[in-house]
C-alpha atoms as a PDB file:
ATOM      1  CA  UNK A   1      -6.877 -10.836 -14.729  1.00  0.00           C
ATOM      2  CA  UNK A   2      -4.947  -7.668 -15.453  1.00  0.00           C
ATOM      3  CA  UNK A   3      -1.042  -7.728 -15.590  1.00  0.00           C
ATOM      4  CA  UNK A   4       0.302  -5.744 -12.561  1.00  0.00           C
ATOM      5  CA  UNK A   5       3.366  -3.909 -11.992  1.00  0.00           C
ATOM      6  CA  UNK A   6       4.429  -2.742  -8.479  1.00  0.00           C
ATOM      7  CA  UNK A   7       6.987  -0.017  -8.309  1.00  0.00           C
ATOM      8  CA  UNK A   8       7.909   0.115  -4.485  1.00  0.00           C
ATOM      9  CA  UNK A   9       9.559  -0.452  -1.484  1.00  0.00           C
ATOM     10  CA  UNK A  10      10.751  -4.517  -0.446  1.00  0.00           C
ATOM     11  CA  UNK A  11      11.607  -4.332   3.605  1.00  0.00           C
ATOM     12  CA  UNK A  12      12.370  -6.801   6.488  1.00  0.00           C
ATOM     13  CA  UNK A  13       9.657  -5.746   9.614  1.00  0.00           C
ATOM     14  CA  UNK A  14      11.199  -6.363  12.700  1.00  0.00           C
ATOM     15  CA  UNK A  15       7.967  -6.210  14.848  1.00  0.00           C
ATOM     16  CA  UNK A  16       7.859  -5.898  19.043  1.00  0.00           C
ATOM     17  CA  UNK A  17       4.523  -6.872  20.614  1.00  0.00           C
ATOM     18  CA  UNK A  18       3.470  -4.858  24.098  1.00  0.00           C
ATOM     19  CA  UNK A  19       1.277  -3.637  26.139  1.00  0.00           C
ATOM     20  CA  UNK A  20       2.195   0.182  25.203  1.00  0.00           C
ATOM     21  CA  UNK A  21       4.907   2.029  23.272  1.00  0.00           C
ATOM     22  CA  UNK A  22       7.066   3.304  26.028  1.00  0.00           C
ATOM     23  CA  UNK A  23       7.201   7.124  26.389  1.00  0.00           C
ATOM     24  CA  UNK A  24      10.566   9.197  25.769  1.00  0.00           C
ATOM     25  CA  UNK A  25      13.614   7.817  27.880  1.00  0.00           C
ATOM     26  CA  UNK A  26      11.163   4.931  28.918  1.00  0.00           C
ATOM     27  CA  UNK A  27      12.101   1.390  29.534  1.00  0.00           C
ATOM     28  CA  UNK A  28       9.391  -1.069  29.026  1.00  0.00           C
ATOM     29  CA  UNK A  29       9.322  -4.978  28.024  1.00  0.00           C
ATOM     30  CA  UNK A  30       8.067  -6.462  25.447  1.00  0.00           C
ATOM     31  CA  UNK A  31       5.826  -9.313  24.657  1.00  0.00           C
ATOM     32  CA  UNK A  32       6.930 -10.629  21.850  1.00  0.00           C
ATOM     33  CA  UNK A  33       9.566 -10.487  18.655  1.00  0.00           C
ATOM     34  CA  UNK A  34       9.588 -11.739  15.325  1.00  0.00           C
ATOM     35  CA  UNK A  35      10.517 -10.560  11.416  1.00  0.00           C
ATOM     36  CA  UNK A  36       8.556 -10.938   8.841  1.00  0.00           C
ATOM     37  CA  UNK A  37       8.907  -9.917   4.945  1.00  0.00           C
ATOM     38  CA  UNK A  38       7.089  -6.121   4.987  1.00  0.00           C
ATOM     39  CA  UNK A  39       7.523  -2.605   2.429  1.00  0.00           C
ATOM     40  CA  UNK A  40       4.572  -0.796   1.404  1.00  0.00           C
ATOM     41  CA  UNK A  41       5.021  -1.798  -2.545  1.00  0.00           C
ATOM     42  CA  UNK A  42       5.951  -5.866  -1.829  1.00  0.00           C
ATOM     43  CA  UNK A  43       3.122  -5.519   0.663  1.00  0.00           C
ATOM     44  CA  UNK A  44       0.438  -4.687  -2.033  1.00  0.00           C
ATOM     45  CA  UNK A  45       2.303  -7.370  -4.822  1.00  0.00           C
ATOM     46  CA  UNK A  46      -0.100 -10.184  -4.903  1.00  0.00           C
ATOM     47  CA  UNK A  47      -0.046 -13.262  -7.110  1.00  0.00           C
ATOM     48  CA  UNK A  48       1.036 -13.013 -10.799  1.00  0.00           C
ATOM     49  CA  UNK A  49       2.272  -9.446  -9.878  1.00  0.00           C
ATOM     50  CA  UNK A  50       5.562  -8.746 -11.177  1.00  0.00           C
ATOM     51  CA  UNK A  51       8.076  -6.777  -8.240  1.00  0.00           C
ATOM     52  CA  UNK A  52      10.087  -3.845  -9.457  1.00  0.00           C
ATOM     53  CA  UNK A  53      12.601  -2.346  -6.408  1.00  0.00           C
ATOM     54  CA  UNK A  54      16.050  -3.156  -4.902  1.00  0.00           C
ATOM     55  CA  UNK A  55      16.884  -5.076  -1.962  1.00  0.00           C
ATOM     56  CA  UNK A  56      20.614  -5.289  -0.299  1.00  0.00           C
ATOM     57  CA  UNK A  57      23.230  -7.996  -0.831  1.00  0.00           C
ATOM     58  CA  UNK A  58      22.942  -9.476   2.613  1.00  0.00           C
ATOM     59  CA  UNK A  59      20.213 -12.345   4.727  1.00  0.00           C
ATOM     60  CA  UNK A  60      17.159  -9.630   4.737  1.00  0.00           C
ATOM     61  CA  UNK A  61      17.116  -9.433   0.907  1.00  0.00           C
ATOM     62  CA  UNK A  62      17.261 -12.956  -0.148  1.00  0.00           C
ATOM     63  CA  UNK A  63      14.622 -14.169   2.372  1.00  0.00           C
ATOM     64  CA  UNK A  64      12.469 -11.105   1.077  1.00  0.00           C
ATOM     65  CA  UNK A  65      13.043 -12.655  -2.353  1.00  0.00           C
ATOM     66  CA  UNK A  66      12.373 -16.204  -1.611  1.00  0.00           C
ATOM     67  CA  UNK A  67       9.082 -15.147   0.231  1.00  0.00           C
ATOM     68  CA  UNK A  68       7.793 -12.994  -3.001  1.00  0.00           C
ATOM     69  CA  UNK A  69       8.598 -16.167  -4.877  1.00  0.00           C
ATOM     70  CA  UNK A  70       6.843 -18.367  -2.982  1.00  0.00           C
ATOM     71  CA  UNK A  71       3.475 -16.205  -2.944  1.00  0.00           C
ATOM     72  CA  UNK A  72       4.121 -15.893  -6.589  1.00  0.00           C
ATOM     73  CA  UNK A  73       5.190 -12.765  -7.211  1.00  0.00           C
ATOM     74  CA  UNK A  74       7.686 -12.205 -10.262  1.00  0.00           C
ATOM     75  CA  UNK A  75      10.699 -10.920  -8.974  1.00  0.00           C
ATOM     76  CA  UNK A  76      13.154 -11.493 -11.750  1.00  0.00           C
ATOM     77  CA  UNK A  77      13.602  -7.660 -12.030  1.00  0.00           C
ATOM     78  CA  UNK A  78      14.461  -7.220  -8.486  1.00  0.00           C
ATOM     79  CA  UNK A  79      18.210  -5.388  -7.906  1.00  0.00           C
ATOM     80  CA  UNK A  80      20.594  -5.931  -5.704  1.00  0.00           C
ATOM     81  CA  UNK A  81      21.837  -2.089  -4.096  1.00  0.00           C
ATOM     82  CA  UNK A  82      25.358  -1.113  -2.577  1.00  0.00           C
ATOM     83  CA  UNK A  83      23.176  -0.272   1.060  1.00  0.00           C
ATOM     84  CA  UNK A  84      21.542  -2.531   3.000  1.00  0.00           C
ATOM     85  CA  UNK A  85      18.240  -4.183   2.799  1.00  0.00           C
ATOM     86  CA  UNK A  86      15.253  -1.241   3.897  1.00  0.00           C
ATOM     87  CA  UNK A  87      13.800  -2.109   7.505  1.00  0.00           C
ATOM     88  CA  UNK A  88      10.861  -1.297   9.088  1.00  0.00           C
ATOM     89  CA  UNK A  89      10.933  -1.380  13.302  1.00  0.00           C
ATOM     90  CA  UNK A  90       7.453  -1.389  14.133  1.00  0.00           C
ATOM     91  CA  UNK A  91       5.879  -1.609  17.520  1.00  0.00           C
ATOM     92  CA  UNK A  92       2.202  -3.094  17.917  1.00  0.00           C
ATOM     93  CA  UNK A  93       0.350  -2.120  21.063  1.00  0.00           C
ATOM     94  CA  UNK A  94      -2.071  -4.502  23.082  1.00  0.00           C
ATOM     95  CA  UNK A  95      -5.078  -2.378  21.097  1.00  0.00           C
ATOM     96  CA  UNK A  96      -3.872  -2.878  17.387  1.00  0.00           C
ATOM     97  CA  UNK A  97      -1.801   0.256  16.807  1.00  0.00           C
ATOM     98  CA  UNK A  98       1.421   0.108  15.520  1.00  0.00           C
ATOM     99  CA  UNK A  99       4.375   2.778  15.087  1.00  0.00           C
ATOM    100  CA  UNK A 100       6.309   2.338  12.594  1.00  0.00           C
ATOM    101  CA  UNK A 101      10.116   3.527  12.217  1.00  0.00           C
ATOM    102  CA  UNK A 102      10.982   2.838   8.587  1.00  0.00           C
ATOM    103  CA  UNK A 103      15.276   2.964   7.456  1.00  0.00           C
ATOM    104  CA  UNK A 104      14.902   2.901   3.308  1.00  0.00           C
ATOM    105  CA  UNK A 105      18.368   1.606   2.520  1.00  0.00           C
ATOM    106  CA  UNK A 106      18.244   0.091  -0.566  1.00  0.00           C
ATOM    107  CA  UNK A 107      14.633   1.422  -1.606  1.00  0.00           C
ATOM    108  CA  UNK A 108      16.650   4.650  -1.593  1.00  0.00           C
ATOM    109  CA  UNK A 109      18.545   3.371  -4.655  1.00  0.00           C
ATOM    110  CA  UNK A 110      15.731   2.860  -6.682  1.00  0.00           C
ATOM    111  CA  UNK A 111      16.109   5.553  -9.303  1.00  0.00           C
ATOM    112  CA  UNK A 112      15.328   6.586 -12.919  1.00  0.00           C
ATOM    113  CA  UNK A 113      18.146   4.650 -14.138  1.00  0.00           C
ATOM    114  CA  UNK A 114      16.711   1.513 -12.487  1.00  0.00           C
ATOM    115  CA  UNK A 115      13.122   2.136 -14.251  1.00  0.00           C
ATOM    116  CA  UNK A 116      14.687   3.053 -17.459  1.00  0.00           C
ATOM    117  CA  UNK A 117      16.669  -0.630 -17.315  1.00  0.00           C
ATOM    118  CA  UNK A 118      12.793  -2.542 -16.940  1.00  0.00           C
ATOM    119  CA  UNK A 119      10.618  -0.126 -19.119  1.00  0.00           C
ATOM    120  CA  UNK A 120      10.016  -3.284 -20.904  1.00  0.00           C
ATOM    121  CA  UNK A 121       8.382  -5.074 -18.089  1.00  0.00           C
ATOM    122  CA  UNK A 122       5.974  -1.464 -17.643  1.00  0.00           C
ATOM    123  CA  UNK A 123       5.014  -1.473 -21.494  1.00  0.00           C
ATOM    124  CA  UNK A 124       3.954  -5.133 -21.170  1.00  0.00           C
ATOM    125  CA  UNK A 125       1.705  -4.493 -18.294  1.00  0.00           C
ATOM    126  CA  UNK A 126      -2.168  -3.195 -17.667  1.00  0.00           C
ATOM    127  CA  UNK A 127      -1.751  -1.631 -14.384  1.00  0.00           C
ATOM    128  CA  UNK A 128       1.252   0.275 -12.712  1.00  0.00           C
ATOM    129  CA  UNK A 129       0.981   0.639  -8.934  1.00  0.00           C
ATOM    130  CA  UNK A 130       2.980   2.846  -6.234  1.00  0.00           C
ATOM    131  CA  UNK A 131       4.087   4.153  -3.301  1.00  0.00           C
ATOM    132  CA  UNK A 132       6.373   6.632  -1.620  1.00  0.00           C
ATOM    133  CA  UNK A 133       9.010   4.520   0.373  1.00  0.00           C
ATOM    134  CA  UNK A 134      11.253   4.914  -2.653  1.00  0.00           C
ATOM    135  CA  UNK A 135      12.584   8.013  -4.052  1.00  0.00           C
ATOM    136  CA  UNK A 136       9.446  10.556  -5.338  1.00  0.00           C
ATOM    137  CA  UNK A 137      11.343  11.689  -8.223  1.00  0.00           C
ATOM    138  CA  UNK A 138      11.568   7.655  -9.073  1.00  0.00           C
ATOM    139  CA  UNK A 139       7.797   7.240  -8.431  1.00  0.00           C
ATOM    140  CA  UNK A 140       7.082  10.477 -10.904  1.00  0.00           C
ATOM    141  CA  UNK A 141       9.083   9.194 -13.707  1.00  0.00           C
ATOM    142  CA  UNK A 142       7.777   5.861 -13.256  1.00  0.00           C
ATOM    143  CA  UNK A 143       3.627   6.886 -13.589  1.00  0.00           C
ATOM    144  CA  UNK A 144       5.040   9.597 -16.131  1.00  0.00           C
ATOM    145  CA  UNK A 145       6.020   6.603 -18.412  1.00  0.00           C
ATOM    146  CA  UNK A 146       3.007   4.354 -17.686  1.00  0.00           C
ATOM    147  CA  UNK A 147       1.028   7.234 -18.751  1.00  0.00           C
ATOM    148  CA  UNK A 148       3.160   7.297 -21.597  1.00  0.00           C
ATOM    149  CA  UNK A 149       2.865   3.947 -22.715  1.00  0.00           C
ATOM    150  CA  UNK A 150      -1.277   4.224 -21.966  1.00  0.00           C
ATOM    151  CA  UNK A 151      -1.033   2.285 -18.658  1.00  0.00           C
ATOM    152  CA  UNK A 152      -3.451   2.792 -15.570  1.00  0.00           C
ATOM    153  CA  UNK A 153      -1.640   3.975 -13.025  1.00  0.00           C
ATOM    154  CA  UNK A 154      -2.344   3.953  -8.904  1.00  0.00           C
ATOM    155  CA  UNK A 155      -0.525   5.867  -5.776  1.00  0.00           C
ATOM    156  CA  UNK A 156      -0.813   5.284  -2.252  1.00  0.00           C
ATOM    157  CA  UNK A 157       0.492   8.402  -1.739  1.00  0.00           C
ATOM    158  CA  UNK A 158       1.941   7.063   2.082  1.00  0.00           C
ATOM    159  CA  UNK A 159       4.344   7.459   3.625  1.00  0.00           C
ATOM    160  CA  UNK A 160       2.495  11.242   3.977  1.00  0.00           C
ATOM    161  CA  UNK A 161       3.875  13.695   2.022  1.00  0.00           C
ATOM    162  CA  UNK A 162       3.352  16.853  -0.192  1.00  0.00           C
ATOM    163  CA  UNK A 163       2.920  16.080  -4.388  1.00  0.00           C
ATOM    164  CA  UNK A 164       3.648  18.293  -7.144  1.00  0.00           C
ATOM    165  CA  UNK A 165       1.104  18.252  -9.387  1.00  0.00           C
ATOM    166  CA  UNK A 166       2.639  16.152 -11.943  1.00  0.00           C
ATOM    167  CA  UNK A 167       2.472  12.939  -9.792  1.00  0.00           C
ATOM    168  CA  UNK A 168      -1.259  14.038  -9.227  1.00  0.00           C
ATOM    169  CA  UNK A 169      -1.970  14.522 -12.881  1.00  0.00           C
ATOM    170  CA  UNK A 170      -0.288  10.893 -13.952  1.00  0.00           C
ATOM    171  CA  UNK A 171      -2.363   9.131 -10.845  1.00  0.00           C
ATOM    172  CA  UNK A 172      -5.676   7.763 -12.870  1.00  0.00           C
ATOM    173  CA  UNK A 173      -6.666   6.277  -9.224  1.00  0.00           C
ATOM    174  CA  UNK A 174      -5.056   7.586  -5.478  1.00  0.00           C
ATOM    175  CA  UNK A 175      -6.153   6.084  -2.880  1.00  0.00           C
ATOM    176  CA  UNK A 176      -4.681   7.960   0.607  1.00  0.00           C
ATOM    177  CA  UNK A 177      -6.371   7.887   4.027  1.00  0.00           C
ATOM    178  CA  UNK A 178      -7.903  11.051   5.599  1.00  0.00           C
ATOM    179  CA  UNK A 179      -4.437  12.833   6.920  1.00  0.00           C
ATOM    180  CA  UNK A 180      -2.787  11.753   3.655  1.00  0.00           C
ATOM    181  CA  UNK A 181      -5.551  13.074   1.806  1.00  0.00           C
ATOM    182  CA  UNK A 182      -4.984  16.509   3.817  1.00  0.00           C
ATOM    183  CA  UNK A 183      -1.372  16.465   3.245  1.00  0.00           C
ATOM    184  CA  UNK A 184      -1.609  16.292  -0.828  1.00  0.00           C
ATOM    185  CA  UNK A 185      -4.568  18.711  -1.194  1.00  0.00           C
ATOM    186  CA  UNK A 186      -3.625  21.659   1.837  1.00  0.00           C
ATOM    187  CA  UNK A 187      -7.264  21.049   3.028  1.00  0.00           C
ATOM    188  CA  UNK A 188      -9.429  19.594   6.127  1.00  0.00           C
ATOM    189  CA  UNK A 189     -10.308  16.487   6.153  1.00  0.00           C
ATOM    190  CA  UNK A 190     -12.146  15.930   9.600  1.00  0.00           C
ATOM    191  CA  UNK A 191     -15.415  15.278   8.095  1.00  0.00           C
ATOM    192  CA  UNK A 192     -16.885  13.350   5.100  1.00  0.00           C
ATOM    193  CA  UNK A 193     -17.936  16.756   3.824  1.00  0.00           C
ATOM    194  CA  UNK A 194     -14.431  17.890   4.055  1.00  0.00           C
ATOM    195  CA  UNK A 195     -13.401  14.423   2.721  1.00  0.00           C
ATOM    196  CA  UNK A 196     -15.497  15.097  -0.530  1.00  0.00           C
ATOM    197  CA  UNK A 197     -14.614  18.511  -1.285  1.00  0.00           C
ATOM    198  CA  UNK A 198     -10.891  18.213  -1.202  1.00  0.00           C
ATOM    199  CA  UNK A 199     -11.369  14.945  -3.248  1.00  0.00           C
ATOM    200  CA  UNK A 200     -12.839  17.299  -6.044  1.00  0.00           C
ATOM    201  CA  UNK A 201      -9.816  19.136  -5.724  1.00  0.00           C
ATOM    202  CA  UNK A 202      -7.936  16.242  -6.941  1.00  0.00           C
ATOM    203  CA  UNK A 203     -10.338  15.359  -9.594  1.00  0.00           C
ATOM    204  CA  UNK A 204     -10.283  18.660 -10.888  1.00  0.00           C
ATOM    205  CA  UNK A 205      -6.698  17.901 -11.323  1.00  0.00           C
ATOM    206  CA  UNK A 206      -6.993  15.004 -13.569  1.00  0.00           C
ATOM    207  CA  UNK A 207      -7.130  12.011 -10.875  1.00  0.00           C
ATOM    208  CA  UNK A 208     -10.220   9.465 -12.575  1.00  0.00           C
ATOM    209  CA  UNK A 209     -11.385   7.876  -9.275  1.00  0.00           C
ATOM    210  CA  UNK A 210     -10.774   8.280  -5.160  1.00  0.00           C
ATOM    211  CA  UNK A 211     -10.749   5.701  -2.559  1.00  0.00           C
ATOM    212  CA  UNK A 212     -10.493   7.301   0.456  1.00  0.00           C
ATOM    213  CA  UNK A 213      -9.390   4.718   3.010  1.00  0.00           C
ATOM    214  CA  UNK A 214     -11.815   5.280   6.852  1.00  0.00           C
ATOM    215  CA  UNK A 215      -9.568   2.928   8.846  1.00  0.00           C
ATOM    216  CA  UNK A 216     -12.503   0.748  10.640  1.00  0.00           C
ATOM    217  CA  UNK A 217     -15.045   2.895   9.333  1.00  0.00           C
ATOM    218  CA  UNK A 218     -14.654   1.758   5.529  1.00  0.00           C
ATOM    219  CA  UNK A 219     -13.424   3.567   2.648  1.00  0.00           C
ATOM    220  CA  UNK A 220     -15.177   6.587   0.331  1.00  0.00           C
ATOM    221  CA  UNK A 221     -15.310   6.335  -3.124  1.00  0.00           C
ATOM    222  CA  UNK A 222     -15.289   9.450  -4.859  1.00  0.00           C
ATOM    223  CA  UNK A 223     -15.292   9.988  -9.118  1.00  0.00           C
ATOM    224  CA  UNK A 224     -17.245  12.571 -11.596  1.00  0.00           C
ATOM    225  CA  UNK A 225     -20.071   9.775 -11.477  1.00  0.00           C
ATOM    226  CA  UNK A 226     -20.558   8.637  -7.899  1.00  0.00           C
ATOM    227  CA  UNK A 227     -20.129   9.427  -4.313  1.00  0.00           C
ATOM    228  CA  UNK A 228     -20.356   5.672  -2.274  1.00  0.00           C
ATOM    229  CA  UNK A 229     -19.530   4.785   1.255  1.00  0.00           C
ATOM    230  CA  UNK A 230     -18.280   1.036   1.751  1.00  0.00           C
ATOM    231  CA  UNK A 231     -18.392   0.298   5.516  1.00  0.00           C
ATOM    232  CA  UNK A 232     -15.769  -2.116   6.700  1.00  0.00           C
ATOM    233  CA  UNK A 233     -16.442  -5.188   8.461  1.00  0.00           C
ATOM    234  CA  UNK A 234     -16.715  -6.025  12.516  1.00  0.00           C
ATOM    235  CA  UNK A 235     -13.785  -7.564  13.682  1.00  0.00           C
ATOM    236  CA  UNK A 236     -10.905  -7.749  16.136  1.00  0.00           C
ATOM    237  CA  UNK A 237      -7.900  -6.453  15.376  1.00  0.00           C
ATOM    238  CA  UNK A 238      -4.728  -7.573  16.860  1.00  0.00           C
ATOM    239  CA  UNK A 239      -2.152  -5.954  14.189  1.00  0.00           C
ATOM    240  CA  UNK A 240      -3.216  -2.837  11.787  1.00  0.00           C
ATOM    241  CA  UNK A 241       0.286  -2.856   9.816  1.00  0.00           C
ATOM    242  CA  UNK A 242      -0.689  -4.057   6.635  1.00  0.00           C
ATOM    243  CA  UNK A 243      -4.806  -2.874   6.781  1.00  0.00           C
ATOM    244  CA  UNK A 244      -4.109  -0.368   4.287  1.00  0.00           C
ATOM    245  CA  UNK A 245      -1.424  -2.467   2.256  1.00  0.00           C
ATOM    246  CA  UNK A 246      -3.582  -5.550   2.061  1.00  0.00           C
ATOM    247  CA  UNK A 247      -6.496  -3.069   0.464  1.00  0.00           C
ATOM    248  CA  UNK A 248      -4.630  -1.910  -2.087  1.00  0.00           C
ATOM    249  CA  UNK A 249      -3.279  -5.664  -3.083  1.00  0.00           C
ATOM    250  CA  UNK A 250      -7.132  -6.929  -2.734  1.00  0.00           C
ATOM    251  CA  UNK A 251      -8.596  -3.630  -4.937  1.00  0.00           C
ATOM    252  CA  UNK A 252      -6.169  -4.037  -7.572  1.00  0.00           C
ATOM    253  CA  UNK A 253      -6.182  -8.360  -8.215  1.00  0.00           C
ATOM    254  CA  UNK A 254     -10.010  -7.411  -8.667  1.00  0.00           C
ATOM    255  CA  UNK A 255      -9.471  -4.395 -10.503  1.00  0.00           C
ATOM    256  CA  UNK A 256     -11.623  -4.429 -13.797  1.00  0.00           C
ATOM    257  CA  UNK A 257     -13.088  -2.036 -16.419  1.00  0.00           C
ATOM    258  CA  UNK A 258     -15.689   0.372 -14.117  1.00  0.00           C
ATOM    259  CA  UNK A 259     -15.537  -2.427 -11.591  1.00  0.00           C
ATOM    260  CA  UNK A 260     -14.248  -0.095  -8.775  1.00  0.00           C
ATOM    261  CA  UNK A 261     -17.100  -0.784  -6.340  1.00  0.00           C
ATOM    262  CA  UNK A 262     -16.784  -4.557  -6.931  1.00  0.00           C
ATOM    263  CA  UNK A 263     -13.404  -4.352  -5.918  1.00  0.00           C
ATOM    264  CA  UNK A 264     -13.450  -2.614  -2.854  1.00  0.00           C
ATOM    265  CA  UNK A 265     -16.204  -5.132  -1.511  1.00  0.00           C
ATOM    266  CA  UNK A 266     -13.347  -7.751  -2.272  1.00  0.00           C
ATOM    267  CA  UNK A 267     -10.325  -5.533  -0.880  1.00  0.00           C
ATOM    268  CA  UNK A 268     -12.731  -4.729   2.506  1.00  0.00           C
ATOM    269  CA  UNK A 269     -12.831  -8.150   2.877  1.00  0.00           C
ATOM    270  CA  UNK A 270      -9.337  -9.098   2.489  1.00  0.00           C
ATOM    271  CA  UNK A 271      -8.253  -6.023   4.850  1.00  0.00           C
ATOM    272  CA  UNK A 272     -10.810  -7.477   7.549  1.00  0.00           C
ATOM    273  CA  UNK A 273      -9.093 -10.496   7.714  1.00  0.00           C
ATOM    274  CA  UNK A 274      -5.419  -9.203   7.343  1.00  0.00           C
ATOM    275  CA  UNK A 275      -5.854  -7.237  11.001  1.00  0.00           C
ATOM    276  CA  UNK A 276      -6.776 -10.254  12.755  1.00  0.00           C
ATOM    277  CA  UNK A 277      -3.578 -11.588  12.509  1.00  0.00           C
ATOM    278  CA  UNK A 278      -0.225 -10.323  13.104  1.00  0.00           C
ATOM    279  CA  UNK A 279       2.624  -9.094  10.481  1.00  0.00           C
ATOM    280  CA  UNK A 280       2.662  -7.697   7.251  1.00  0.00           C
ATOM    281  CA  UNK A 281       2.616  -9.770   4.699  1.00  0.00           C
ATOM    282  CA  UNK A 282       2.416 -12.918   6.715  1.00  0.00           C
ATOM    283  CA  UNK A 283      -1.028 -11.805   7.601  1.00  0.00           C
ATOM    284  CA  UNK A 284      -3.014 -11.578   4.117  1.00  0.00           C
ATOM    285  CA  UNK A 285      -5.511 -13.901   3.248  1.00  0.00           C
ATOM    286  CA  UNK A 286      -5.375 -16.414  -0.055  1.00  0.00           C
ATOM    287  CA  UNK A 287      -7.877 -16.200  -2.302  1.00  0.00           C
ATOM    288  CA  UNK A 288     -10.527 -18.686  -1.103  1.00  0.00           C
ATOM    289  CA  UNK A 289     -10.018 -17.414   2.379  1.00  0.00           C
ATOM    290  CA  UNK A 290     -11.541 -14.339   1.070  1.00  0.00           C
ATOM    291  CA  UNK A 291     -13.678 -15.680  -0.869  1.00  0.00           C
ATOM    292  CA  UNK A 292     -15.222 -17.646   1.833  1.00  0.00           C
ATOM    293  CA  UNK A 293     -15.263 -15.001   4.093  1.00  0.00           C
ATOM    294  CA  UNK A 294     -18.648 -14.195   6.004  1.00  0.00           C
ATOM    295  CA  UNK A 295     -18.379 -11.026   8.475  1.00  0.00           C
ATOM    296  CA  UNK A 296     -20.861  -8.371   9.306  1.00  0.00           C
ATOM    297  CA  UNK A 297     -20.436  -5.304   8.526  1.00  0.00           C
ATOM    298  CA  UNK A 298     -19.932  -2.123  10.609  1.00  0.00           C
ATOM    299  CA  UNK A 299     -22.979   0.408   9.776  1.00  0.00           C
ATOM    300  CA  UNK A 300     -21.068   3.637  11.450  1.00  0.00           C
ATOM    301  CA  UNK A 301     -20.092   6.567   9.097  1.00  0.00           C
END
């Protein structure tokens, strides 16, 4: 298995089940209430995956700690910051859908600085994953000097946002969703033919291989060699908010030399379970549970 570096966001969810969200100056109740350890980069940290971001010197950050620790993530390198621990206040409706409010706090504080401390820990590595709940100037640096050292390097280029082509360039493997997808390249993504052509765009532009993430469709999978649809899997979802997350973690554990396909059939699988159950990281799947799993899958494109 590949060594794997995360450079990303560590937050506390603070998650209210309902019915619906309730509409401007709306007062609804809710269902339910509970925390759980969340952030789009400790999210997609699995197993023997070492943690690089700051948390805040209060309750959030050393539970978030002690929870990385005990799924076996390496968080030696972990900071404290001067603000608080990042928070995400997410609301799940009765369908699946969340909405997510997300205060960074001391993700913000991640800087070059910080990277420059633990370039050790990136030299030492085979992968280099990332996200965009801490600083982009951080995330740039931090691909510029995987690249550097002759790293792979992946972006989930969420939360949506515009990229200067640098990021793009140092990205051997992005993997957005449709409206993300739109967002980097200034083009429509509505249908797959849209999909494709403005994932040439960002081939053209140096990036090795696509995965183009369909929601409950599947994902595309788009490189110089290969165009191939994976359809997801037929289940019921009660909570979406790690769906994408829990991909990413499953795709890169299997990650191997021109293995992409193989390891979207595993990260499908680990996505389709992680939406049946509610939370972030509370809801992915171990390894056998994955393994084991036997769901059909959903033939619509």
């Amino acid at each position: 298995m590949k060594k794997v570096v995360v450079v990303g966001s560590i937050n506390m969810d603070l998650v209210t089940r309902c019915k619906r969200a309730p509409k401007g100056g709306e007062t609804l109740f809710g269902e339910e209430f509970f925390q759980v350890p969340g952030g789009k980069g400790a999210n997609q940290a699995g197993t023997e995956v070492t943690m690089l971001g700051k948390v805040g010197k209060d309750s959030f950050g050393k539970d978030l700690i002690n929870s990385m620790k005990e799924s076996g993530v390496d968080t030696r390198y972990i900071e404290e910051g001067e603000k608080s621990t990042g928070i995400a206040k997410i609301i799940v409706e009765e369908n699946g859908q969340n909405r997510i409010l997300v205060v960074a706090g001391a993700n913000s504080e991640v800087d070059k600085a910080y990277i420059d401390r633990h370039l050790d820990v990136i030299k030492e590595c085979d992968i280099v994953v990332a996200q965009l709940e801490i600083p982009v100037e951080t995330v740039a640096y931090a691909l510029a000097k995987a690249k550097e050292f002759g790293k792979m390097t992946i972006l989930n280029p969420a939360p949506a946002r515009e990229l200067d082509d640098e990021i793009i360039k140092n990205s051997d493997l992005i993997i957005p969703n449709e409206s993300e997808l739109a967002l980097i390249t200034g083009m429509p993504t509505e249908t797959e033919k849209e999909i494709k052509k403005a994932g040439e765009k960002l081939l053209d532009m140096g990036v090795s291989n696509l995965i183009v993430t369909l929601g409950s469709k599947g994902s595309l999978l788009l490189n110089r060699e290969t165009c191939e649809f994976h359809s997801a899997y037929k289940v019921k979802a009660i909570d979406t908010t790690a769906a994408g997350d829990s991909f990413i973690g499953g795709l890169v554990r299997e990650l191997k030399d021109n293995n992409v396909g193989e390891a979207i059939e595993f990260a499908t699988k680990v996505s389709a379970i992680a939406v049946t159950r509610k939370g972030a990281q509370t809801s992915i799947p171990t390894i056998e549970e994955v393994e084991n799993f036997e769901g059909v899958k959903n033939e619509e494109k």
